[in-house]
Protein backbone atom coordinates (compact mmCIF):
# COMPACT_ATOMS: atom_id res chain seq x y z
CA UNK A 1 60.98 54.24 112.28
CA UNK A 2 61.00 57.07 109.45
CA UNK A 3 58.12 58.02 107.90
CA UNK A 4 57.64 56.65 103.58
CA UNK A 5 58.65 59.99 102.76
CA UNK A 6 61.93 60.07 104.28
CA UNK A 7 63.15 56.99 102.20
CA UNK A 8 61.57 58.12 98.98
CA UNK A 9 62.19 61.79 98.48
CA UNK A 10 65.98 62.70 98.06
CA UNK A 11 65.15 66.48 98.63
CA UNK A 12 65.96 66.64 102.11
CA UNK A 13 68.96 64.55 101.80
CA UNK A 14 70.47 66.55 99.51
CA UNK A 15 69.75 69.64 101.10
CA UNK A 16 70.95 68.13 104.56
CA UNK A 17 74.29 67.16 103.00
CA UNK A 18 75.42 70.45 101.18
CA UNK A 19 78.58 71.27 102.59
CA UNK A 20 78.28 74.88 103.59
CA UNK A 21 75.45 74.08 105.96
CA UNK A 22 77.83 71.69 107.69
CA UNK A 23 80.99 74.30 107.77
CA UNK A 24 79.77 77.01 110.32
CA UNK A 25 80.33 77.17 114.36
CA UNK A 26 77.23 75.64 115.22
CA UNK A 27 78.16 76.38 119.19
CA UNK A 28 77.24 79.98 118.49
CA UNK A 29 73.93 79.69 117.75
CA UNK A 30 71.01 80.90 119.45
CA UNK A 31 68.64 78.59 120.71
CA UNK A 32 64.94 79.15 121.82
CA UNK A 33 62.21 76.80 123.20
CA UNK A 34 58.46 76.78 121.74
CA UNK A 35 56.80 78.65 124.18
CA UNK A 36 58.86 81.57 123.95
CA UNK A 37 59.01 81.35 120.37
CA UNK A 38 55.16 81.01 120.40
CA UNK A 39 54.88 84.24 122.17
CA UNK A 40 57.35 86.15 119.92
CA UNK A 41 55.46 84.66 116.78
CA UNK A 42 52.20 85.44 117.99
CA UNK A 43 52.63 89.06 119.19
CA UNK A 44 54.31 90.04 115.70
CA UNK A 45 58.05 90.45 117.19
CA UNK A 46 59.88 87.38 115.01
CA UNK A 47 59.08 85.58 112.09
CA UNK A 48 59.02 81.55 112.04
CA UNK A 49 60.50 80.01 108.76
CA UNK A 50 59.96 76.52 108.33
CA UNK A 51 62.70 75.00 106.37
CA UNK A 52 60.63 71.59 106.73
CA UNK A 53 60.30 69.67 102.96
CA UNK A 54 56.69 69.50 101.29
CA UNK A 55 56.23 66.19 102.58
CA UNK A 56 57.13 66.88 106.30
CA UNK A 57 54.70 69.33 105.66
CA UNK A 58 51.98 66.72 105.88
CA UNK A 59 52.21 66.05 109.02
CA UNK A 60 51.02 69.27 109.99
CA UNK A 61 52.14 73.65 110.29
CA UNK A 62 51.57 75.92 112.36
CA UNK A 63 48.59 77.39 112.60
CA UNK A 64 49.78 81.27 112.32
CA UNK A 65 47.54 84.04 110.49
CA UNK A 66 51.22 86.05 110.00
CA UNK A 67 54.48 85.89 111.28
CA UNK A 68 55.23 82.14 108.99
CA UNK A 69 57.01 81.83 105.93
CA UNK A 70 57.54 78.03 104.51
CA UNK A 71 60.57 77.54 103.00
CA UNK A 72 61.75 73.81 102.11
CA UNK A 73 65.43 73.58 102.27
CA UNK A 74 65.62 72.28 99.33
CA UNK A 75 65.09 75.56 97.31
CA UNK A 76 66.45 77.87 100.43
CA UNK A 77 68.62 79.29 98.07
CA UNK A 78 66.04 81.01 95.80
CA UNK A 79 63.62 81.77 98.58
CA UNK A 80 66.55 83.76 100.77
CA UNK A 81 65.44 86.95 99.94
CA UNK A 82 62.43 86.19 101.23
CA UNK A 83 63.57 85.97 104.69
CA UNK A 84 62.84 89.59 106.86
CA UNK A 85 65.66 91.50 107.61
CA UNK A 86 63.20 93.83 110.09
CA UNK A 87 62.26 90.78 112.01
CA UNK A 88 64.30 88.61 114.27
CA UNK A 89 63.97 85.09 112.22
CA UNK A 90 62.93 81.62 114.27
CA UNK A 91 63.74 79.07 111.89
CA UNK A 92 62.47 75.16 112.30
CA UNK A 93 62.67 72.30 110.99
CA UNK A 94 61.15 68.68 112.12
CA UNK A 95 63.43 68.00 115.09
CA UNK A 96 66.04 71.23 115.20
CA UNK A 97 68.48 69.73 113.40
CA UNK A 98 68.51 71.67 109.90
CA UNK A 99 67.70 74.47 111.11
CA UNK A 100 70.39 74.77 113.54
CA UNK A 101 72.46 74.82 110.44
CA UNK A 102 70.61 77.04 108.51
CA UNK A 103 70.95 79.65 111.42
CA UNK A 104 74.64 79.18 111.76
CA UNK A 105 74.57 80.13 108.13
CA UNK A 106 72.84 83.44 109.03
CA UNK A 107 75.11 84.29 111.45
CA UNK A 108 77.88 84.10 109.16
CA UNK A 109 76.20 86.21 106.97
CA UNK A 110 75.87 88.92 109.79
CA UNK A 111 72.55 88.52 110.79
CA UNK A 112 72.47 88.10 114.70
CA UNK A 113 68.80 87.96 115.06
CA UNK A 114 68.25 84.61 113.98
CA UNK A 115 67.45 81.68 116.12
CA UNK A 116 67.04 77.96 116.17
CA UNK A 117 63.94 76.64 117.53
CA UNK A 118 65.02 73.42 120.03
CA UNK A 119 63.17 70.67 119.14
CA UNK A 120 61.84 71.72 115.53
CA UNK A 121 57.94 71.08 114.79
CA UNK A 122 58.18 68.20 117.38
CA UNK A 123 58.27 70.60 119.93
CA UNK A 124 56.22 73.20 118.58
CA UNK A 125 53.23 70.89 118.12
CA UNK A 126 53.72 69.31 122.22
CA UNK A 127 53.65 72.82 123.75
């Protein structure tokens, strides 16, 4: 069952369905588990972007004095340049889903440092 948020805010379901997210070679992209994204996170060697909506939010974040930059998906496209380019970039959504596409994207756009993290916050918060 999906949280009240889900069927109440169209944010993420607009975001989710905007084509160019859903165009790119999603084999290609690289995948990493929580603990190893954990370790780059917490030693300062990759930044986590959480592309989760306000409301997912809720639920919970990381608890990260650097190295974490929320960024709904909803407004990715203003907060792009916020994204390091001196930092390979862990991005993560709830489940791994989103931000699979959102790293395909990056790829495209010539930025092999990027990963997805498997199993979005889900997995994050169980490790």
């Amino acid at each position: 069952m999906l949280p009240d948020y889900y069927h109440n805010s169209t944010a993420w379901k607009a975001s989710y369905e905007r084509p160019r997210f859903q165009e790119f070679q999603l084999g290609f992209v690289r995948h990493i588990d929580s603990m190893q994204a954990k370790s780059l996170v917490f030693s300062g060697q990759a930044m986590l972007v959480d592309l989760r909506e306000t409301e997912e939010t809720m639920e919970g974040k990381p608890a990260l004095p650097n190295g974490y930059l929320e960024c709904p998906l909803s407004g990715f496209e203003s907060a792009f340049n916020l994204v390091p380019n001196d930092l390979p970039v862990i991005f993560m959504c709830a489940h791994g889903i989103r931000s699979m596409r959102v790293a395909a994207w990056f790829q495209e756009q010539g930025r092999p440092d990027v990963f997805n993290l498997d199993g979005g916050f889900t997995c994050w918060e169980q490790d």
